[in-house]
Protein backbone atom coordinates (compact mmCIF):
# COMPACT_ATOMS: atom_id res chain seq x y z
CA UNK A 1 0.00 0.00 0.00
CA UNK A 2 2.95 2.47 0.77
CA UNK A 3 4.41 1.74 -3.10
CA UNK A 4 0.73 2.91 -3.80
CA UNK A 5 1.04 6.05 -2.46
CA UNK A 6 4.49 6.95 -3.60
CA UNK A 7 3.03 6.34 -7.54
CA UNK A 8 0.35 8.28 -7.03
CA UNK A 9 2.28 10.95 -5.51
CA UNK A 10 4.74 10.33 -8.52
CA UNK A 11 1.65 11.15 -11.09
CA UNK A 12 0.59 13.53 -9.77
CA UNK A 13 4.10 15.40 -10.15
CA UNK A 14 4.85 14.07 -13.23
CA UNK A 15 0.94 15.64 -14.59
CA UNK A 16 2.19 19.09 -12.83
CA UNK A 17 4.65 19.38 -14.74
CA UNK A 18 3.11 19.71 -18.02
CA UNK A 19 4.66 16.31 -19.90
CA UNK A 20 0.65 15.07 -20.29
CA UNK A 21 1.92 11.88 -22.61
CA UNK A 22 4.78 10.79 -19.93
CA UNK A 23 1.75 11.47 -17.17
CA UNK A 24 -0.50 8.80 -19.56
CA UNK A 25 1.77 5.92 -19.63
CA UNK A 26 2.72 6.54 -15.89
CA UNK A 27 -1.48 6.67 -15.12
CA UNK A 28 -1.38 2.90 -17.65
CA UNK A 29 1.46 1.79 -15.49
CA UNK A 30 -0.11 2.55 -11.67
CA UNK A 31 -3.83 1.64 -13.37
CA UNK A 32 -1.75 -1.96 -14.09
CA UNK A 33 0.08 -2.08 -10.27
CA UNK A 34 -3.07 -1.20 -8.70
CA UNK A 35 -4.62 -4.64 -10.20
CA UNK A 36 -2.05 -6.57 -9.16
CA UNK A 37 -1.76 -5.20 -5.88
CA UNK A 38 -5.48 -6.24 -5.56
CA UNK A 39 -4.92 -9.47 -7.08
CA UNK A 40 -2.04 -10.39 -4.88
CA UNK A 41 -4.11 -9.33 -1.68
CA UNK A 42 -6.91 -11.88 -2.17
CA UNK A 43 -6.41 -14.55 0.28
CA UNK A 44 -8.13 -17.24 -1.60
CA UNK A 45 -9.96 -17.74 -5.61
CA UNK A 46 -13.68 -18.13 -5.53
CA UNK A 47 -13.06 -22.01 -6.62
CA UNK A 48 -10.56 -22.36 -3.26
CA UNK A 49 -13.76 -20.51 -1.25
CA UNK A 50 -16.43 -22.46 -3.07
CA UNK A 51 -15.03 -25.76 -1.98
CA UNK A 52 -14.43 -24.59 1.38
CA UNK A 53 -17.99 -23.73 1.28
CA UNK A 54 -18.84 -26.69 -0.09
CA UNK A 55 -17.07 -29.30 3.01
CA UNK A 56 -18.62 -27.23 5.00
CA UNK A 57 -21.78 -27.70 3.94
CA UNK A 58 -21.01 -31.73 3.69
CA UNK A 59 -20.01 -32.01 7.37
CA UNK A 60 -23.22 -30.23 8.34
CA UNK A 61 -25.79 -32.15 6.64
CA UNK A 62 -23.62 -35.48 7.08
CA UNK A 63 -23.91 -34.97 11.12
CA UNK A 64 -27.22 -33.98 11.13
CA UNK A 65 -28.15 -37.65 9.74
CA UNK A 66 -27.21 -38.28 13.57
CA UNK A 67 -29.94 -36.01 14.79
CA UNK A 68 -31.47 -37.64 17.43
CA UNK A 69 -28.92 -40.28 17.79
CA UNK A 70 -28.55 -41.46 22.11
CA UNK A 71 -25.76 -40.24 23.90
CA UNK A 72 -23.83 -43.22 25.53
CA UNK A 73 -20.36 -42.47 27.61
CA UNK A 74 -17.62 -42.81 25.74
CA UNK A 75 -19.64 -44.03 22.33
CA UNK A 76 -18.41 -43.57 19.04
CA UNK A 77 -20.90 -45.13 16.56
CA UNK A 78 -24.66 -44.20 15.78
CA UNK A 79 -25.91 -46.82 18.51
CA UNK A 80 -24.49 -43.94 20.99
CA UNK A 81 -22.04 -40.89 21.55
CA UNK A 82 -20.29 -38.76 23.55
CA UNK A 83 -19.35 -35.41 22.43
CA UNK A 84 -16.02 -36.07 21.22
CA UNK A 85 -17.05 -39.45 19.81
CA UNK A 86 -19.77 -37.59 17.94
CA UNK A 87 -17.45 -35.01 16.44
CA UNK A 88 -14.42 -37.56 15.35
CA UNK A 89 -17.14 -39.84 13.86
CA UNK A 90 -18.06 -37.16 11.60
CA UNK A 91 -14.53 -35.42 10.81
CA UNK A 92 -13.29 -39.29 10.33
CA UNK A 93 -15.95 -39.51 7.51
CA UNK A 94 -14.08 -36.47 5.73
CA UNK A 95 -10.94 -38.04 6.39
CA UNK A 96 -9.93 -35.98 9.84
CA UNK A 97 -8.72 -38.21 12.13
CA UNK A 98 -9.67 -36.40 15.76
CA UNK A 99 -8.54 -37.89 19.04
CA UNK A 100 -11.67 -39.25 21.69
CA UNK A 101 -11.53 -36.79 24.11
CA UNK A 102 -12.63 -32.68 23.69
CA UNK A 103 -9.80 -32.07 25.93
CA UNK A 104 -7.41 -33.12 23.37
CA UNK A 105 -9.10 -32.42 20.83
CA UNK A 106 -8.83 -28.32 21.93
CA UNK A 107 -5.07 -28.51 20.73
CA UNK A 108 -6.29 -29.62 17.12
CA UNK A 109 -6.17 -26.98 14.42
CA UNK A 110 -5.60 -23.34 14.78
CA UNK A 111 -8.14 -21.13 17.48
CA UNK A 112 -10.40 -18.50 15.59
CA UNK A 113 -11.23 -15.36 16.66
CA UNK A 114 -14.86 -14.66 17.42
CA UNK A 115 -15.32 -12.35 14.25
CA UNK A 116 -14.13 -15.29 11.84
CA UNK A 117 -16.33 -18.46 12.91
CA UNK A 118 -17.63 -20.41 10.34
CA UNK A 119 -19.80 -23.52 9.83
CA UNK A 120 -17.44 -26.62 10.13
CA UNK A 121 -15.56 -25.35 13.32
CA UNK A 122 -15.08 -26.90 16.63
CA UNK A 123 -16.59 -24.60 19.69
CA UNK A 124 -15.14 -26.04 22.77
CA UNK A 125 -16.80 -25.48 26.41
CA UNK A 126 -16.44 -26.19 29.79
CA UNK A 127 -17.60 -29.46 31.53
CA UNK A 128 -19.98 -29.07 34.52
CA UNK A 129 -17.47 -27.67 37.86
CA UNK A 130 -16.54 -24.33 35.79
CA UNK A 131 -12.82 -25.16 35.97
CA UNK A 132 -11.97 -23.42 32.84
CA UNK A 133 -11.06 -27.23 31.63
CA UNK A 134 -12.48 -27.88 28.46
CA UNK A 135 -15.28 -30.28 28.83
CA UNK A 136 -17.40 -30.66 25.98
CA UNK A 137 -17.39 -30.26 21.95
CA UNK A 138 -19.68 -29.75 19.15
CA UNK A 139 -19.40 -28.45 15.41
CA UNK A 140 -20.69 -25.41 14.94
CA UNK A 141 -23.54 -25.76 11.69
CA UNK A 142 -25.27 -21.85 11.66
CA UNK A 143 -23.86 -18.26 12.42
CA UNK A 144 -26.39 -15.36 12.59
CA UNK A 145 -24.59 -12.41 14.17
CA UNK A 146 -23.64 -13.49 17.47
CA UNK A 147 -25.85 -16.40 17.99
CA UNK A 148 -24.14 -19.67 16.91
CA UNK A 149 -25.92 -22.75 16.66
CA UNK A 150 -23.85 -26.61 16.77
CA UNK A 151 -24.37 -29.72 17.29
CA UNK A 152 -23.72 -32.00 19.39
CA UNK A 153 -24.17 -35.53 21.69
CA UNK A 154 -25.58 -33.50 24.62
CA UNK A 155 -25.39 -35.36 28.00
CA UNK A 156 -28.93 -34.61 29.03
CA UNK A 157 -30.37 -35.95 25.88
CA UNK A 158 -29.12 -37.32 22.47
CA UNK A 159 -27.37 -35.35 19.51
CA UNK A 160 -28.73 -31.94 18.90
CA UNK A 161 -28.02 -28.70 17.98
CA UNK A 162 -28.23 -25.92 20.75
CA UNK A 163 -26.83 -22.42 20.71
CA UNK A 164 -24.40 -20.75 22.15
CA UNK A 165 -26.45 -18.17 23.86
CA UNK A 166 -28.55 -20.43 25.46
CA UNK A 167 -27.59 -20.15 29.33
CA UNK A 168 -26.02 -23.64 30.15
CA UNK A 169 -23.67 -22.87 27.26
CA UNK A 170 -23.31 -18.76 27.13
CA UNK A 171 -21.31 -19.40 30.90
CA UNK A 172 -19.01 -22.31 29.58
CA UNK A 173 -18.30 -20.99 25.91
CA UNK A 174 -14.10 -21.69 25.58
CA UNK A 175 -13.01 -21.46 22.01
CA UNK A 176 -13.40 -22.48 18.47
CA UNK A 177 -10.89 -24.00 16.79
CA UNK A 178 -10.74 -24.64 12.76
CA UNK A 179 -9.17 -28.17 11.67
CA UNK A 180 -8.24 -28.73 7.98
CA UNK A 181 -10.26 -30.98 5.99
């Protein structure tokens, strides 16, 4: 952005001084950089987004087969789940291997900021004594301003999808983490 300035500042100059066909070429030449420069500062190409978009959208309607499913201790299969069995089961299908356990599962991936969620990501929470401990996982699956829904294998019933603002959770929200897939 600095190089930006400077060339403008150089046109300008250069149209001052009265040599209008040097001050042309110069305004083809920064017309050109400018492009680039916004070429070059796109993080990703619409086909790189649009298949992001698109696993996203895969993990979400492939775990919410599970709707309903029973929450077992420690289960990993569609007969029963834990939270962390839930969540592996469905990041295995894609290929993700995840360990059993939210706790360790907390150091997978990078942490995302609160202004870059997205559907697909793992929101970590606290388990029951408020120990700062992370104690439960889900995936989250819908983002409308600050409310986040995800789902999960809930403890106190089967796999659903609750949000984040609802109070059991709002008081034990942790993190979300992104994992590659």
């Amino acid at each position: 952005m600095p190089k930006l300035i400077i060339l403008l500042f150089s046109f300008l100059f250069v149209s001052l001084s009265g040599n209008y066909a040097q001050a042309f070429d110069f305004q083809e030449n920064i017309e050109s950089m400018i492009l680039q420069s916004i070429e070059k500062e796109q993080p990703t190409s619409e086909k790189e987004l649009s298949a992001s978009s698109e696993n996203e959208t895969q993990i979400i309607t492939f775990a919410k087969k599970y709707l309903g499913a029973p929450y077992k201790y420690s289960g990993t299969t569609p007969k029963g789940f834990d939270c962390s069995g839930f969540v592996s089961f469905v990041f295995n299908e894609f290929g993700v291997k995840l360990p059993h356990s939210s706790r360790e599962m907390a150091k997978e991936g990078e942490r995302v900021d609160k202004e870059d969620f997205q559907i697909g990501d793992l929101i970590f929470f606290e388990g029951r004594p408020h120990n700062g401990i992370v104690g439960h996982v889900g995936i989250v699956c819908d983002i409308n301003g600050d409310n986040i829904s995800f789902i999960h294998a809930s403890t106190s019933s089967r796999v659903i999808i609750s949000s984040v603002k609802e109070e059991y959770y709002a008081g034990r929200f942790l993190q979300v983490r992104r994992v590659k897939i």
